[in-house]
Protein backbone atom coordinates (compact mmCIF):
# COMPACT_ATOMS: atom_id res chain seq x y z
CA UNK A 1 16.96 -8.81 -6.03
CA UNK A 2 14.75 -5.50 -5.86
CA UNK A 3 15.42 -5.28 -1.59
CA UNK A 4 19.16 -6.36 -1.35
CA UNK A 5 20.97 -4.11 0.80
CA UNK A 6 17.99 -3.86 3.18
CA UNK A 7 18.15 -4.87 6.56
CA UNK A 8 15.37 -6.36 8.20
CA UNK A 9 14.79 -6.58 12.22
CA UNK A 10 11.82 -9.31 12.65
CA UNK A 11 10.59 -9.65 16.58
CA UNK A 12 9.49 -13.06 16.41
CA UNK A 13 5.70 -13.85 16.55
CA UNK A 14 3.65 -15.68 14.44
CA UNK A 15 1.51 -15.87 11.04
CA UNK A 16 1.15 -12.49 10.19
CA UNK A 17 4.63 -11.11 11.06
CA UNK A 18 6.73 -14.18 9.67
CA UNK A 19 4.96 -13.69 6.77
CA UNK A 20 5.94 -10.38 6.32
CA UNK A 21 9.45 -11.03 6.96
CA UNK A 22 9.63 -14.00 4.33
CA UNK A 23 8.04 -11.60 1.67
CA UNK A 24 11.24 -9.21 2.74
CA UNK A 25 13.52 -12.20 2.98
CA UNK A 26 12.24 -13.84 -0.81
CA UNK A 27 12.81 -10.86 -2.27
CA UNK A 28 16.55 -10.00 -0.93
CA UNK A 29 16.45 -8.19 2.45
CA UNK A 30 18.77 -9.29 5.45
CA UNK A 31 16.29 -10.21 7.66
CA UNK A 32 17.32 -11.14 11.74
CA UNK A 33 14.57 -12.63 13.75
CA UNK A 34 15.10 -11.98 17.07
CA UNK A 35 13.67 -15.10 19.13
CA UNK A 36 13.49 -15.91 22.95
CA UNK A 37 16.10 -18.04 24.58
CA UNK A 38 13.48 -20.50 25.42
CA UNK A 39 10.34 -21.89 23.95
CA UNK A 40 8.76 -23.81 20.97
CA UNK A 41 9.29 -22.77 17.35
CA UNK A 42 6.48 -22.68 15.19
CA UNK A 43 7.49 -20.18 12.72
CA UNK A 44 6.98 -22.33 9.44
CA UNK A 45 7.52 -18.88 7.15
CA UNK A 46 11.04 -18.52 8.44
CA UNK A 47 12.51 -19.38 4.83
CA UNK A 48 15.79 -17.19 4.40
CA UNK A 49 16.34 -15.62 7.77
CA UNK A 50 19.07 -15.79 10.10
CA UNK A 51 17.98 -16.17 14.02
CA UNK A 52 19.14 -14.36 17.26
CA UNK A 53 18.21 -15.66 20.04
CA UNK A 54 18.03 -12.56 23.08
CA UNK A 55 16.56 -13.05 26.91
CA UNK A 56 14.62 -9.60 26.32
CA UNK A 57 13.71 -9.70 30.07
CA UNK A 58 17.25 -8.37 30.75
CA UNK A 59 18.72 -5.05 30.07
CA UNK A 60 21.14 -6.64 28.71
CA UNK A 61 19.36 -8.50 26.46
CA UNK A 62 17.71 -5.12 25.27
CA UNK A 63 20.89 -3.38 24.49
CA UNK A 64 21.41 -6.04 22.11
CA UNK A 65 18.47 -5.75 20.42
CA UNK A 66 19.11 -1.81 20.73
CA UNK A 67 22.00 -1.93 18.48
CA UNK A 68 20.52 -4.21 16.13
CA UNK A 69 18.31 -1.99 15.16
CA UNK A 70 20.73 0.72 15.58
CA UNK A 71 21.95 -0.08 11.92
CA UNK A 72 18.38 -1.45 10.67
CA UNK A 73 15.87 -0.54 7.85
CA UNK A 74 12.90 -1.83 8.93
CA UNK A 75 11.86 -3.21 12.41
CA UNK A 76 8.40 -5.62 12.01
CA UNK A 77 6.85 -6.28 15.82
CA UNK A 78 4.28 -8.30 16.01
CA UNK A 79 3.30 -7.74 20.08
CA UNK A 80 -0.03 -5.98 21.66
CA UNK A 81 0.21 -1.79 21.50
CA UNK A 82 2.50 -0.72 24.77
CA UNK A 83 4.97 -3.84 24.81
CA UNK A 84 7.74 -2.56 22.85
CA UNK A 85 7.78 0.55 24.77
CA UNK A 86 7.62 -1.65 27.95
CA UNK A 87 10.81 -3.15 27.13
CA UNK A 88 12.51 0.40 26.03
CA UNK A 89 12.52 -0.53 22.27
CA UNK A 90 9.63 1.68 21.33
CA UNK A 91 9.33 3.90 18.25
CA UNK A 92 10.36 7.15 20.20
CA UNK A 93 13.15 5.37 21.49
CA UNK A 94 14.42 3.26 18.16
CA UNK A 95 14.02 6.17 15.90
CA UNK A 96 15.80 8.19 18.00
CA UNK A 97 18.89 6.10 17.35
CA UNK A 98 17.90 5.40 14.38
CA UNK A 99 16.13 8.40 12.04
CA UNK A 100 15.69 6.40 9.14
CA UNK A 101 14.41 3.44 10.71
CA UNK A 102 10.93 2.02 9.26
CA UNK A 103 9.02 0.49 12.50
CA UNK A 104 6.39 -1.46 11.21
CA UNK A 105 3.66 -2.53 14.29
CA UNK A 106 1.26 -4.87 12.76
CA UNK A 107 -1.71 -5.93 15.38
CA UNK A 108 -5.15 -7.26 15.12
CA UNK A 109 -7.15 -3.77 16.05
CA UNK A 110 -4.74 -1.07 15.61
CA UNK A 111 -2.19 1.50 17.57
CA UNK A 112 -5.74 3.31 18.54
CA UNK A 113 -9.36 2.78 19.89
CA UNK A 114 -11.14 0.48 22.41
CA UNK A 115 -10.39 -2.33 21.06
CA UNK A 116 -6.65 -1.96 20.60
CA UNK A 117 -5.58 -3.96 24.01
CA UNK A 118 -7.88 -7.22 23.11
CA UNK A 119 -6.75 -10.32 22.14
CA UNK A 120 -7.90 -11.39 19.07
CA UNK A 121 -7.79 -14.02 16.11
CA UNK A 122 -8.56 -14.01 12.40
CA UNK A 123 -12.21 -14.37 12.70
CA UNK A 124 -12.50 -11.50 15.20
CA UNK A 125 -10.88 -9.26 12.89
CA UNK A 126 -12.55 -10.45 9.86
CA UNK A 127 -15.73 -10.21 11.77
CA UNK A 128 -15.33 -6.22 12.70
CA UNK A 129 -14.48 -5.49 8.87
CA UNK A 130 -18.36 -6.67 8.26
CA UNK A 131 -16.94 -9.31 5.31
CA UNK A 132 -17.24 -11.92 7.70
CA UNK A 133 -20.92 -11.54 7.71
CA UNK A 134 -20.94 -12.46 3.90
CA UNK A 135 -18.85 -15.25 3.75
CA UNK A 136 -21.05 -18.63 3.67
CA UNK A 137 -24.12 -20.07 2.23
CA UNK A 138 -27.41 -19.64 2.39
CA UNK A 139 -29.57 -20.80 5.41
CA UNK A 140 -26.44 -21.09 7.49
CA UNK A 141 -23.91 -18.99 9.82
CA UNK A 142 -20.98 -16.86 8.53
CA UNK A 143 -17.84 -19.13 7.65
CA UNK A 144 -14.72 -18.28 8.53
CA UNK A 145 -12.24 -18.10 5.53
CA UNK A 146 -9.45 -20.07 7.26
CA UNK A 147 -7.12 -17.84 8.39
CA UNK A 148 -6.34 -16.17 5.03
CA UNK A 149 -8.20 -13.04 4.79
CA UNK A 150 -6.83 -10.89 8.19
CA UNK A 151 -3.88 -12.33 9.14
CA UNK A 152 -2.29 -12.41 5.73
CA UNK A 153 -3.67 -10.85 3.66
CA UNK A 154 -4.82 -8.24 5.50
CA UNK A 155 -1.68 -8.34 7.96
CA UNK A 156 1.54 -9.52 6.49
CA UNK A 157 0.68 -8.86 2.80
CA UNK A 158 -0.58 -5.35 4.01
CA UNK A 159 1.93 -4.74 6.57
CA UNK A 160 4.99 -5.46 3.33
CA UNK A 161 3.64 -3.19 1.10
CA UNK A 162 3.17 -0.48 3.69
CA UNK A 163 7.18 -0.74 4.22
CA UNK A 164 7.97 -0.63 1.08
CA UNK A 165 6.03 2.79 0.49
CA UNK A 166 7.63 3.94 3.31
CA UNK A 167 10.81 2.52 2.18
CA UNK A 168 10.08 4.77 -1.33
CA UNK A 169 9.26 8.00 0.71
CA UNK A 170 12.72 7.74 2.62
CA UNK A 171 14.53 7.86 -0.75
CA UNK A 172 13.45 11.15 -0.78
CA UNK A 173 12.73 12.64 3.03
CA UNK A 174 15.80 10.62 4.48
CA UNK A 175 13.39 10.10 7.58
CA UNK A 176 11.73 6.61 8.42
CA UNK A 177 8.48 6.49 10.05
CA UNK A 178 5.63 4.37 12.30
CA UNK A 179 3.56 2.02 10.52
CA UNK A 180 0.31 1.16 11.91
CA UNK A 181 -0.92 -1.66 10.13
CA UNK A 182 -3.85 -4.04 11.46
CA UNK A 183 -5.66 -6.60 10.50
CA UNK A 184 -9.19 -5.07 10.99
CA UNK A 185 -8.51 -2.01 8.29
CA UNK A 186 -5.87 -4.31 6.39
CA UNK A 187 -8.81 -6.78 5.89
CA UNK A 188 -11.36 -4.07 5.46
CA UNK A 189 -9.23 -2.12 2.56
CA UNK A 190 -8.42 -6.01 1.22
CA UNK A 191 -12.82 -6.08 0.56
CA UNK A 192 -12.70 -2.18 -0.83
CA UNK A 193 -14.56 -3.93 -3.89
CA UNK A 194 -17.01 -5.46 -1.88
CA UNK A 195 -17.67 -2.51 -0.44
CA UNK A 196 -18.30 -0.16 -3.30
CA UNK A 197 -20.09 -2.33 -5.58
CA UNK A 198 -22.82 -3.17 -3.07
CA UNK A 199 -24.85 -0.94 -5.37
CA UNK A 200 -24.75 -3.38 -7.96
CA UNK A 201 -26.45 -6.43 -9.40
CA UNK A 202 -24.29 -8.35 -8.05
CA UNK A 203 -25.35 -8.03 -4.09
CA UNK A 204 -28.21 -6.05 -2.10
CA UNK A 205 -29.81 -10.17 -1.31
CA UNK A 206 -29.04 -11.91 2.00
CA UNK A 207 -25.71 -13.98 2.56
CA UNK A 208 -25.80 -17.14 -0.01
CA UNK A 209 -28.15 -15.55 -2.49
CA UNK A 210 -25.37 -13.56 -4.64
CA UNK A 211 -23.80 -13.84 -7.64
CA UNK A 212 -20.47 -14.26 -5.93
CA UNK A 213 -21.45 -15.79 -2.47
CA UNK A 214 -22.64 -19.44 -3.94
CA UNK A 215 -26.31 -17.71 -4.82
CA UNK A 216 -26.10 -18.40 -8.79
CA UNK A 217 -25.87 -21.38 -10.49
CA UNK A 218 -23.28 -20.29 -12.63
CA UNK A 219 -20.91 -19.24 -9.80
CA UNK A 220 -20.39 -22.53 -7.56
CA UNK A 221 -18.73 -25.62 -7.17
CA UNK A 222 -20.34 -28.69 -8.26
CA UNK A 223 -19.64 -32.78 -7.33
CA UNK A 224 -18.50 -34.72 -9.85
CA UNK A 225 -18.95 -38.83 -9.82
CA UNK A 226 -15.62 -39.42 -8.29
CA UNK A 227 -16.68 -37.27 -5.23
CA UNK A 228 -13.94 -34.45 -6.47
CA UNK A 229 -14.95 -31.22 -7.51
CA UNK A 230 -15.20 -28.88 -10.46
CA UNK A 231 -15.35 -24.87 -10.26
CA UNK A 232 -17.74 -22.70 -12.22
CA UNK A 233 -16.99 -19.25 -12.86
CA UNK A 234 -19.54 -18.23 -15.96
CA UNK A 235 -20.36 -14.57 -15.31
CA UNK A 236 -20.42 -13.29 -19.02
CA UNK A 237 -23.15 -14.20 -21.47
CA UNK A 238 -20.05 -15.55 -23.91
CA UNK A 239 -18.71 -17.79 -21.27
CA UNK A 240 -21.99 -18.77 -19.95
CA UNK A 241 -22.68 -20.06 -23.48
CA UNK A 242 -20.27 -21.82 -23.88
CA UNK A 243 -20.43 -23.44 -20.05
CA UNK A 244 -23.86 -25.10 -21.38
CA UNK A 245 -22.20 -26.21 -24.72
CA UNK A 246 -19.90 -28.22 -23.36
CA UNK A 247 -22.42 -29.59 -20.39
CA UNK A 248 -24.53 -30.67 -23.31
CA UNK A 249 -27.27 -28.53 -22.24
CA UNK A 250 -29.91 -27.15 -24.65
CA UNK A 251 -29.54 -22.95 -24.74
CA UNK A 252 -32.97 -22.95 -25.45
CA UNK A 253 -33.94 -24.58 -22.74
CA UNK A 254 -31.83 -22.75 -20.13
CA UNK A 255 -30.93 -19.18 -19.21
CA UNK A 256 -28.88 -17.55 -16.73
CA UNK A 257 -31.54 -15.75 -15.24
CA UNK A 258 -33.83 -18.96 -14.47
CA UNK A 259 -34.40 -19.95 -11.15
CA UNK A 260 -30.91 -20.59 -9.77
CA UNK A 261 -32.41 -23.32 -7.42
CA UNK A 262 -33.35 -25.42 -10.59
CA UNK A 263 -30.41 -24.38 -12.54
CA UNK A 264 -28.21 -26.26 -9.51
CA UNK A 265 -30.19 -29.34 -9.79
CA UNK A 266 -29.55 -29.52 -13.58
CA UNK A 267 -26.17 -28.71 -13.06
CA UNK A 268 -25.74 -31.00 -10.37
CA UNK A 269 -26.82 -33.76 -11.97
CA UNK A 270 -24.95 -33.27 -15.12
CA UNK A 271 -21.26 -32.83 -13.15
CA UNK A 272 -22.50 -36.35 -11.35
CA UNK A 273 -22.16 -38.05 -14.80
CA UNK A 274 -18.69 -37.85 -15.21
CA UNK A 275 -15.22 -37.76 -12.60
CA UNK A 276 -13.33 -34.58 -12.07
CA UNK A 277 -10.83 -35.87 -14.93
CA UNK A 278 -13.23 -36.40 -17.65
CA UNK A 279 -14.64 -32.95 -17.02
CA UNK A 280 -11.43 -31.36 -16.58
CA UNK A 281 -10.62 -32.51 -20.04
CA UNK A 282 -13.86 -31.45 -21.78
CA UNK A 283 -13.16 -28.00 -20.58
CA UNK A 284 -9.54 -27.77 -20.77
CA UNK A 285 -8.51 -24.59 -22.96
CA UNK A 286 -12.63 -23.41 -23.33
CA UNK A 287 -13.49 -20.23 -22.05
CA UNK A 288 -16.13 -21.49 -19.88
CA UNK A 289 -14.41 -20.56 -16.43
CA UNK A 290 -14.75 -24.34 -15.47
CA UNK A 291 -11.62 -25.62 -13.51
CA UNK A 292 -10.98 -28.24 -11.16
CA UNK A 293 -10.87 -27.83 -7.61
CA UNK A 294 -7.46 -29.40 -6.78
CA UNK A 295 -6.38 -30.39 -3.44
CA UNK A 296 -3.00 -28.73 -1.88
CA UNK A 297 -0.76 -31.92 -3.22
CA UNK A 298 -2.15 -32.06 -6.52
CA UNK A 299 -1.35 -27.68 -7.53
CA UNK A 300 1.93 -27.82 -7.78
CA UNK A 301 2.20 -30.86 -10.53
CA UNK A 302 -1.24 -28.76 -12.54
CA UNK A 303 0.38 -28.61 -16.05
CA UNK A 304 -0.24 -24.81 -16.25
CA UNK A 305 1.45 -24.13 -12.53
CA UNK A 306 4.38 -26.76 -12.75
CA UNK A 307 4.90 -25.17 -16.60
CA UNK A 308 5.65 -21.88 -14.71
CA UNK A 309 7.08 -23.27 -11.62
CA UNK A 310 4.92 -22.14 -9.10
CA UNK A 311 5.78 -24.32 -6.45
CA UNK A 312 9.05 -25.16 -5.21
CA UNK A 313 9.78 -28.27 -2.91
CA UNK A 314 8.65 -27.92 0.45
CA UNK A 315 11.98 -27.43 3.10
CA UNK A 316 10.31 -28.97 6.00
CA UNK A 317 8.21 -32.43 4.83
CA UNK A 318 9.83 -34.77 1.58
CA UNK A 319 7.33 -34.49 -1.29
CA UNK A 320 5.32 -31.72 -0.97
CA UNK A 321 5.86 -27.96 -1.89
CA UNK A 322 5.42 -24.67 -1.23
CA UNK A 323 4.41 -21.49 -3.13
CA UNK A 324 7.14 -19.97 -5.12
CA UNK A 325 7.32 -15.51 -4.02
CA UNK A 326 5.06 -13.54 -6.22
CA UNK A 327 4.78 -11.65 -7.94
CA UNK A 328 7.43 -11.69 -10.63
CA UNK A 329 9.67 -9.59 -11.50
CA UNK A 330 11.05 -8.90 -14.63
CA UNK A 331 15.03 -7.76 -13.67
CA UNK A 332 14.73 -8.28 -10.06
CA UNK A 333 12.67 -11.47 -9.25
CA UNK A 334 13.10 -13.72 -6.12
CA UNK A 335 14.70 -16.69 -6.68
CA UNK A 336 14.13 -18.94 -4.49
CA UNK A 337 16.56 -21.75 -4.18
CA UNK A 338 14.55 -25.49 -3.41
CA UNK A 339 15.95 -26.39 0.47
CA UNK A 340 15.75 -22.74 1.96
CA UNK A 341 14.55 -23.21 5.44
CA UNK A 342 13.57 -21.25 8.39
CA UNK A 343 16.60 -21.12 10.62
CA UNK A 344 16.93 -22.73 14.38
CA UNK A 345 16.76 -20.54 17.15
CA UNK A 346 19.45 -18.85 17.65
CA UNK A 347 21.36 -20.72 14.36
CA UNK A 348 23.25 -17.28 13.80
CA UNK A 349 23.37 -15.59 16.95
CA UNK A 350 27.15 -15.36 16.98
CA UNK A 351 27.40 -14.60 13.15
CA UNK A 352 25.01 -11.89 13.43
CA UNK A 353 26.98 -10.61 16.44
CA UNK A 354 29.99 -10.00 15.28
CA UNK A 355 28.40 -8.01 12.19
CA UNK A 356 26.73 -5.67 14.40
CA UNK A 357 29.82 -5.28 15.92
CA UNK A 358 30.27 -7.16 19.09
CA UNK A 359 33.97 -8.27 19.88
CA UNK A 360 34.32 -12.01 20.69
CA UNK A 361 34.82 -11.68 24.08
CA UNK A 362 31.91 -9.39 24.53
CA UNK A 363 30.03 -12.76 22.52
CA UNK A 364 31.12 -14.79 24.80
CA UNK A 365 30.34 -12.93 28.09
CA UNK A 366 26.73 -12.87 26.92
CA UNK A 367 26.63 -16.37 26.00
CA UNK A 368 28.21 -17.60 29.32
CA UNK A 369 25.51 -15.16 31.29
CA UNK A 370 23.16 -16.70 29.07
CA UNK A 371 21.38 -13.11 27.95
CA UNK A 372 21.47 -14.64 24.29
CA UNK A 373 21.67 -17.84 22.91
CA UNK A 374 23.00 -20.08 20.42
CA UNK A 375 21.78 -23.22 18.73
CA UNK A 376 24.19 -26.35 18.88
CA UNK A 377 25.86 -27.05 15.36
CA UNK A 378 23.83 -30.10 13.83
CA UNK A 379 26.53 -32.71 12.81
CA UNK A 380 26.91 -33.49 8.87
CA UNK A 381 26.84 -36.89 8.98
């Protein structure tokens, strides 16, 4: 696995962080998540990890999380910009210790600037990267893309491959180093596309009126008599051709440059005329970008992704699945084993312990003055 050997300190938090701990755990770092003593957990992207469960409001409770990191890799913290160094586990402080320690801070606005104290959600960071502002159709307000686009993809996704560089670089400096990564510029360099094509046919007309943005008729989705959906994606002149083929449309009588309000009501009614499945077949193996729009519990049985194994069963609910780690590696993939689970709280507080070197009676004093904690064994029954 290409990060075995790497050992990963995770301050528990959630969405972005986890998420950039599972991509280290899936792919073969040691990864400790270091959660409270108390409170819910809510970390679904725990898959892999091993849990220590600290009362950071303690000095004791630091030290422990001191020496953790003492013999660490890569530290991901997930809090606002002065908390770490609140609790004495700062960068000056941890790399000090530790030289070749990566610390990875990944925040909504950044180490830096006005903003960097505010609280903040995917659709506020999303929003400052200006992409926010063209997501949605016409005639109506900016819609938010879930919580996809800043917190993972531009935060945990982002936040990985920034440790890995860094990773890389230590290989030859011997020296770790202080990731900033946010989800405002993570987001932002995520739309880098959208930003330097804006010269280009394909934009420079309000939100809902673009190529890509649900403006043409040849980019949309489309209802089909069963109330499902199907996908077009015809942007070439080849695959355009062959989209109004196989809809039975006459090419004489259409053209990808009439009046994309029309060419929706054509298409519109045509989809209507058959379900999803009968569609799906016409255009199954046709290069006319047509797919259909499947619903989280159908993907993972899709011939093409269940041929490939795409999706593995879930750990947490019987019958459904999750994503299997991408992307693939040739020598060194991540293979994911169906059942792997996020761990309790404070499952392998004692286990983890003794690795970092803690005698068993020093274990047990901090258990008994409850500055860490440990989950109670679930019977096998």
């Amino acid at each position: 696995m290409a990060l075995r050997g790497i050992k990963v300190v995770e301050m528990a938090g959630l969405a972005p962080a986890p998420f950039c701990g599972m991509i280290m755990a899936d792919f073969g770092a040691s990864v400790i998540r270091i959660d409270k003593t108390s409170g819910p957990d809510m970390d679904r992207l725990g898959r892999g990890k091993r849990s220590v469960a600290l009362d950071l409001k303690r000095p004791e409770g630091i030290r422990v999380a001191r020496k953790l990191c003492n013999s660490a890799d890569v530290l991901i913290e997930p809090f606002r910009r002065g908390v770490m160094e609140k609790l004495g586990l700062g960068p000056d402080t941890l790399t000090k210790d530790n030289p070749g320690l990566v610390y990875a801070r990944l925040t909504g606005f950044g180490q830096s600037g006005p903003c960097a104290d505010m609280a903040g959600h995917d659709i506020n960071y999303v929003a400052l990267t200006g992409l926010l502002s063209m997501l949605g159709r016409k005639e109506g307000p900016p819609t938010p893309p879930i919580n996809l686009l800043a917190d993972f993809a531009g935060g945990g996704l982002m936040c990985a491959l920034g440790i890995a560089f860094a990773l890389l670089e230590r290989t030859k400096s011997g020296h770790g180093q202080v990731i900033d990564a946010n989800m405002v510029e993570g987001a932002a360099y995520v739309g880098s596309w959208i930003y330097s094509s804006q010269d280009m046919m394909l934009w420079g007309k309000p939100r809902g009126h673009n190529w890509l943005d649900s403006g043409a008729h040849f980019y949309d989705t489309y209802e089909t008599s069963d109330g499902r959906h199907m996908a077009v994606g015809a942007i070439e002149p080849q695959f355009y051709a062959e989209l109004i083929s196989l809809l039975g449309l006459d090419p004489d009588e259409t053209s990808q440059f009439d009046d994309p309000d029309d060419m929706k009501k054509l298409l519109s009614a045509r989809f209507k005329e058959k379900t999803q499945a009968e569609w799906s077949k016409v255009f199954e193996g046709k290069d006319a970008c047509v797919t259909p729009v499947l619903s989280m519990e159908e993907a993972p049985n899709y011939p093409h992704n269940a041929s490939r194994g795409s999706f593995v069963p879930s750990p947490y609910t019987p019958g459904q699945y999750v994503p299997r780690p991408a992307p693939l590696l040739s020598r060194t993939p991540a293979p994911l084993q169906p059942g792997v689970r996020a761990p309790r709280i404070g499952e392998h507080t004692t286990e983890v312990l003794a690795e970092a070197g803690f005698s068993k009676e020093a274990i047990e004093v901090l258990l008994k003055e409850k500055i860490v904690m440990e989950a109670k064994k679930k019977a096998n029954l």
